[in-house]
Protein backbone atom coordinates (compact mmCIF):
# COMPACT_ATOMS: atom_id res chain seq x y z
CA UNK A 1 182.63 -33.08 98.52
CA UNK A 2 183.05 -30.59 101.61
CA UNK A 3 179.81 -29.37 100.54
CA UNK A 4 178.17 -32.29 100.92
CA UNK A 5 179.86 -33.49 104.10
CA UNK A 6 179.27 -30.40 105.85
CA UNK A 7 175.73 -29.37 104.58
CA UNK A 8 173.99 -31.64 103.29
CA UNK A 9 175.11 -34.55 105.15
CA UNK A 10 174.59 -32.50 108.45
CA UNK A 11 171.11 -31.48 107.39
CA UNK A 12 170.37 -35.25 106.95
CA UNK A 13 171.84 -35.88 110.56
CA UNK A 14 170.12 -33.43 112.16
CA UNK A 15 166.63 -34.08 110.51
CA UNK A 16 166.66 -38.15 110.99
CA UNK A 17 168.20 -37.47 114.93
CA UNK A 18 165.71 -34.97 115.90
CA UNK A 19 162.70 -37.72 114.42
CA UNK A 20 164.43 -40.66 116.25
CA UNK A 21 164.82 -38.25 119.50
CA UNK A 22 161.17 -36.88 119.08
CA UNK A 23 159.53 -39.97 118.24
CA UNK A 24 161.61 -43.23 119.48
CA UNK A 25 160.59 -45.06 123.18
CA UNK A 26 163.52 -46.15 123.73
CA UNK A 27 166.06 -43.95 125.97
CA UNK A 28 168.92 -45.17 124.48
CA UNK A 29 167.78 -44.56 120.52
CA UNK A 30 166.50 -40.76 121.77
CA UNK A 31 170.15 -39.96 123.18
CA UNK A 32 171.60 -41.32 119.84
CA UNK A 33 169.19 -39.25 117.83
CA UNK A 34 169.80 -35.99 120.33
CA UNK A 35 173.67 -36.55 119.35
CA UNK A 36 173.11 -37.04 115.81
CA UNK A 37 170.93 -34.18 115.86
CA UNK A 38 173.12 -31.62 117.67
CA UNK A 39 176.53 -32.66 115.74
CA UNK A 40 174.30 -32.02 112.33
CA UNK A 41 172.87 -28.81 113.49
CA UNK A 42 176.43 -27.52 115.05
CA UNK A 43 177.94 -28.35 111.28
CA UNK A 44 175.27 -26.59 109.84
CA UNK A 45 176.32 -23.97 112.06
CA UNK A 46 179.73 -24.11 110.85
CA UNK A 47 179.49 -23.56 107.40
CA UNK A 48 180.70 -20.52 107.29
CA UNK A 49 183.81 -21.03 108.05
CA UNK A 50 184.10 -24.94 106.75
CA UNK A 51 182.71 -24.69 103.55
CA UNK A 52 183.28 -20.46 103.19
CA UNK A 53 183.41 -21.23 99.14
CA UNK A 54 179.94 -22.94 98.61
CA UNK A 55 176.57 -20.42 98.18
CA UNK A 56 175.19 -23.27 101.00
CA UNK A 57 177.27 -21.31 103.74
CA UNK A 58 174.87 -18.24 103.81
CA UNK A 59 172.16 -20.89 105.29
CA UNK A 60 174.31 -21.61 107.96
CA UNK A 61 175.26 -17.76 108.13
CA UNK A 62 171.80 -16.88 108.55
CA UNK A 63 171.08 -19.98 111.00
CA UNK A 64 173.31 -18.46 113.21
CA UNK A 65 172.16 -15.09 113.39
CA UNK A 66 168.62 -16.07 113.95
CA UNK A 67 168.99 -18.98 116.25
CA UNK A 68 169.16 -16.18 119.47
CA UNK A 69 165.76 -14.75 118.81
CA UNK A 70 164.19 -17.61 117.96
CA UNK A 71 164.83 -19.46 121.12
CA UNK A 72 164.04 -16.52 123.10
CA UNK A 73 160.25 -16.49 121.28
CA UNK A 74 159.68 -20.19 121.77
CA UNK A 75 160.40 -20.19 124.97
CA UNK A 76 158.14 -17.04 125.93
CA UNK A 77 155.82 -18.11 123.89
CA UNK A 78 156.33 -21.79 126.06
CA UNK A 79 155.78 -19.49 129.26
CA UNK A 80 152.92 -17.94 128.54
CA UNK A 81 150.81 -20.64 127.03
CA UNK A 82 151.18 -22.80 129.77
CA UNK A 83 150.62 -20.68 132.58
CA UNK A 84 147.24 -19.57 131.46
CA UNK A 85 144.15 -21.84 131.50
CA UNK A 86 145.19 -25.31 131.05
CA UNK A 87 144.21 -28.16 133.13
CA UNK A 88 147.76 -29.43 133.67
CA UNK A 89 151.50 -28.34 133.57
CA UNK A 90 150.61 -24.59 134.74
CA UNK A 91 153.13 -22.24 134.82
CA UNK A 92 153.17 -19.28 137.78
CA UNK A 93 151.92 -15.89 137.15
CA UNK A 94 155.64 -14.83 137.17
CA UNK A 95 156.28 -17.40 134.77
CA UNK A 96 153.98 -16.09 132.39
CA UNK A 97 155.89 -12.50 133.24
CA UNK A 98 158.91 -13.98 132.18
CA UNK A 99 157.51 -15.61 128.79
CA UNK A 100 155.99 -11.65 127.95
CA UNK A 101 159.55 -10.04 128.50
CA UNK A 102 161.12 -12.96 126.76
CA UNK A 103 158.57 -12.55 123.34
CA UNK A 104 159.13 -9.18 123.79
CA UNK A 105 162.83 -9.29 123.32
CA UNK A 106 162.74 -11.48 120.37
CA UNK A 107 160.19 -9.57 118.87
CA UNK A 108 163.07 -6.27 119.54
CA UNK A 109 165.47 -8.40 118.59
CA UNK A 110 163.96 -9.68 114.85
CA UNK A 111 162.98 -6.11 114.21
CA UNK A 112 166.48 -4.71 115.13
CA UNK A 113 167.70 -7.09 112.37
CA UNK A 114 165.69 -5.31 109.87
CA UNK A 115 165.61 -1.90 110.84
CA UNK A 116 168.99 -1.22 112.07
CA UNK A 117 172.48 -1.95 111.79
CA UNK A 118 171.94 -6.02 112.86
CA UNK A 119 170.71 -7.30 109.13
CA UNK A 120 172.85 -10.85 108.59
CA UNK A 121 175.39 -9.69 106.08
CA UNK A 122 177.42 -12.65 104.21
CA UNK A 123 179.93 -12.04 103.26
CA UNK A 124 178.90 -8.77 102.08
CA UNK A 125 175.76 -8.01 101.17
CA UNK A 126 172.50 -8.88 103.03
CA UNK A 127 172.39 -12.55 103.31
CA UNK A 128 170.00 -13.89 100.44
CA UNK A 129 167.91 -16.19 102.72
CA UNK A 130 166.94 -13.40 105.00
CA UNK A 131 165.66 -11.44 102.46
CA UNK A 132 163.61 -14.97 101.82
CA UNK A 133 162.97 -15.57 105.97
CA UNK A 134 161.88 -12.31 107.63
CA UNK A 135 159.01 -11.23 104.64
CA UNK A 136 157.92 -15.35 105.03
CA UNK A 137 158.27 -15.14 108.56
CA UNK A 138 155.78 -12.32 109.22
CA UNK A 139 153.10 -13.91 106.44
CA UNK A 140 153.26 -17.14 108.37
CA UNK A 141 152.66 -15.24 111.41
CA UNK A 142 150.18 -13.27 110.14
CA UNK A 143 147.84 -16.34 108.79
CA UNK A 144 148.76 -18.05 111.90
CA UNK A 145 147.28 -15.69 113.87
CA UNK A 146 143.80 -14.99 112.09
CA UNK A 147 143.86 -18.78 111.49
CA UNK A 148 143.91 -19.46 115.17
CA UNK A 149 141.51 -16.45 115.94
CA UNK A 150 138.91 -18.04 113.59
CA UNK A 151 139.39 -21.45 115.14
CA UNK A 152 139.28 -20.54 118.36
CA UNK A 153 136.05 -18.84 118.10
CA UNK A 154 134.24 -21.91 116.73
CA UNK A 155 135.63 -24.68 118.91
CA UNK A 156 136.54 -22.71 121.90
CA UNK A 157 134.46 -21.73 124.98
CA UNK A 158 135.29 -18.46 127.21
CA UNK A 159 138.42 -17.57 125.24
CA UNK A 160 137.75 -14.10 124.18
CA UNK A 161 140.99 -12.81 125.69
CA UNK A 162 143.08 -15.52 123.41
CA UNK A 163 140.75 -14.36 120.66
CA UNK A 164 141.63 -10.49 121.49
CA UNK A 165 145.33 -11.69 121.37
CA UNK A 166 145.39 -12.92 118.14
CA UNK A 167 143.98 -9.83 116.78
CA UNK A 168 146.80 -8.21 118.28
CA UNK A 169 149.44 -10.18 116.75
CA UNK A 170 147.79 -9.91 113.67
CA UNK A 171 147.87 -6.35 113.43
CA UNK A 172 151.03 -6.13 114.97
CA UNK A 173 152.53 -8.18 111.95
CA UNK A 174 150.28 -6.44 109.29
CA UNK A 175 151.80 -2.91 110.59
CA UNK A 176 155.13 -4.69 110.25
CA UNK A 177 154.58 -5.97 106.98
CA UNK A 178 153.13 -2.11 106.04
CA UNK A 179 156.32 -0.69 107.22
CA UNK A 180 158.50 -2.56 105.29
CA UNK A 181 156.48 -1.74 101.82
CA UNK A 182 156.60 1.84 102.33
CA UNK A 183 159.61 2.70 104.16
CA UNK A 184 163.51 1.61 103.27
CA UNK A 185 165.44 0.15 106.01
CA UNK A 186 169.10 0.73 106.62
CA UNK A 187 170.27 -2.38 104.30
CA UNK A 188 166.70 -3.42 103.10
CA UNK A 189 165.09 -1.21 100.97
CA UNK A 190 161.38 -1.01 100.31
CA UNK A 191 161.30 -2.27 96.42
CA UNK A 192 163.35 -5.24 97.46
CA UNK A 193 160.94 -6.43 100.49
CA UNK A 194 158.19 -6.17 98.74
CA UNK A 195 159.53 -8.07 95.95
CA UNK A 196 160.36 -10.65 98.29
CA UNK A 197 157.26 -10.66 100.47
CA UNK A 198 155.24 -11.23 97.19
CA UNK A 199 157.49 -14.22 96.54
CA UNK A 200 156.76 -15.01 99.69
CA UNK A 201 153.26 -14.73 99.50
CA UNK A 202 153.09 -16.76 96.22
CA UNK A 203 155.01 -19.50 97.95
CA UNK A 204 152.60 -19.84 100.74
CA UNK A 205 149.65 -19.88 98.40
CA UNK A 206 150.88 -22.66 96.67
CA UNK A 207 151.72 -24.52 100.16
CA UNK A 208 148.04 -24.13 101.05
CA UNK A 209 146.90 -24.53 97.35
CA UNK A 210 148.56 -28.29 97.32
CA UNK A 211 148.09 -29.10 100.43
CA UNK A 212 143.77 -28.34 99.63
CA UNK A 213 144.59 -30.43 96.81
CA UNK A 214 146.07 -33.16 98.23
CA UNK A 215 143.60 -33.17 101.15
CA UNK A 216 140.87 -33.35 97.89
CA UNK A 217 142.41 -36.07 96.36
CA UNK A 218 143.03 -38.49 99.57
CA UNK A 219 138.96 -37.62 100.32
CA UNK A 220 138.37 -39.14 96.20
CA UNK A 221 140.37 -42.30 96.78
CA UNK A 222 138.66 -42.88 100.20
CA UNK A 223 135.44 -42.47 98.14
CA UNK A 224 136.48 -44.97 95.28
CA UNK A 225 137.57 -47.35 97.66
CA UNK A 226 134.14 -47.58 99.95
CA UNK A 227 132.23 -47.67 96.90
CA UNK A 228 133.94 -50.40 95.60
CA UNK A 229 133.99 -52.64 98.43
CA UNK A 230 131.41 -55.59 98.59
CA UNK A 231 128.03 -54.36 100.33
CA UNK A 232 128.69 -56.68 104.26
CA UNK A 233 126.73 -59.95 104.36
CA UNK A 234 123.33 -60.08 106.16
CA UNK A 235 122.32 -62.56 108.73
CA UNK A 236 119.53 -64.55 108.18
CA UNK A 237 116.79 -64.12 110.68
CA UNK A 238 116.16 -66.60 113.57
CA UNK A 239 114.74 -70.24 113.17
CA UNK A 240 111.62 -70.99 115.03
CA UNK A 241 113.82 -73.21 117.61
CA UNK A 242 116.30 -70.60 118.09
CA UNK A 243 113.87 -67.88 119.09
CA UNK A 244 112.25 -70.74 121.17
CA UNK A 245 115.23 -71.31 122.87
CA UNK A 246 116.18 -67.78 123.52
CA UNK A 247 112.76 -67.63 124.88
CA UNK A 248 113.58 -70.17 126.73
CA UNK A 249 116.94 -68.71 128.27
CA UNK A 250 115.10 -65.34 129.12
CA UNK A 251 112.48 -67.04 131.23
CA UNK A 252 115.07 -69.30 133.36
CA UNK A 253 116.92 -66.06 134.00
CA UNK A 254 113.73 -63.73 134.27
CA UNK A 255 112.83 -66.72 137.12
CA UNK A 256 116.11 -66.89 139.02
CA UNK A 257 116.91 -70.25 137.06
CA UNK A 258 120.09 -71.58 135.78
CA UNK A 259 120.98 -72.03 132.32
């Protein structure tokens, strides 16, 4: 019952209050839904020392321990996206300054997690869903990056240094990714992240695998449906007195007459 209360019950909170803060109009339902959000998301951050018994604490464990970096790349990332070349909302050059140092030190921060003496450890081994978040983490990053590199260079115009940028990061998680294969880490060794990063690999080719599929399937019942719908009725064309007295309309107004 604590379980549920404390995990699963917060998880609920905090999803439905961050979609009625995000999405609602009204200022009154988007505080509600930022308090029901941030008392779920604090539990969740609890459960480690609520619900210490249930497997579900290691979530919140690992919640915890990743929540610093993660702000700290959102928000640089934020900074620097906004004080490029937008047409509104841009950011200072020192602003973008700030965003670089800020990515930077999540970046040092992540990879200090994995290859020194910060790994999450609960309660005492290396947390489970780590082993699941970091390989998944720098995959996702990885096709984001290419992803956005190939977009950019068919709808974009003039954005070769955004296109040069996403090379980097590509690489940058690649070598990361490389490193992890061949060399063992101070709690991580090399057999186990490559075990997981091929889980993790196989998990994101089934996302994109069902999500092709589903895209294929609404496209067949959009088909079905058009094709069974009733061909739309034609007009009949004009009577003789109703082209005469269109005719008739155009003149008065071709003249300077009233209708």
């Amino acid at each position: 019952m604590q379980a549920f209360v404390f995990f699963w019950l917060a998880g609920l909170f905090f999803l439905l209050g961050a979609l009625v803060a995000f999405f609602s109009k009204d200022r009154l339902q988007r505080r509600i839904g930022l308090v029901l959000g941030g008392l779920g998301f604090v539990s969740l951050l609890a459960t480690p020392w609520t619900i210490s018994f249930s497997p579900s604490s290691a979530f919140g464990h690992l919640l915890g321990s990743v929540i610093g970096p993660t702000v700290l790349l959102a928000v640089g990332f934020y900074q620097i996206a906004f004080s490029g070349n937008v047409p509104v909302g841009r950011l200072t050059k020192q602003d973008r300054l700030i965003g670089v140092l800020m990515v930077m030190m999540g970046v040092l921060w992540f990879e200090a997690m994995h290859w020194w003496h910060l790994t999450p450890t609960y309660p005492d081994d290396v947390n489970r869903y780590w082993l699941i978040f970091w390989p998944t983490m720098l995959l996702f990053g990885f096709a984001c990056a290419t992803g956005a590199h190939s977009l950019v260079g068919l709808v974009g115009q003039e954005r070769h240094r955004e296109q040069r940028l996403m090379i980097l990061i590509a690489l940058f998680t690649a070598a990361l990714m490389l490193m992890g294969v061949f060399i063992n880490g101070p709690a991580v060794s090399s057999e186990m992240f490559t075990v997981e990063l091929l889980l993790a690999a196989a998990d994101l080719f089934g996302v994109m695998v069902g999500a092709a599929v589903a895209i294929v399937l609404f496209s067949l019942v959009l088909v079905v449906y058009e094709k069974q719908q009733l061909p739309p009725k034609r007009l009949d064309p004009p009577t003789t007195e109703q082209l005469a007295a269109a005719s008739h309309t155009i003149a008065q107004h071709l003249a300077g007459g009233e209708e």
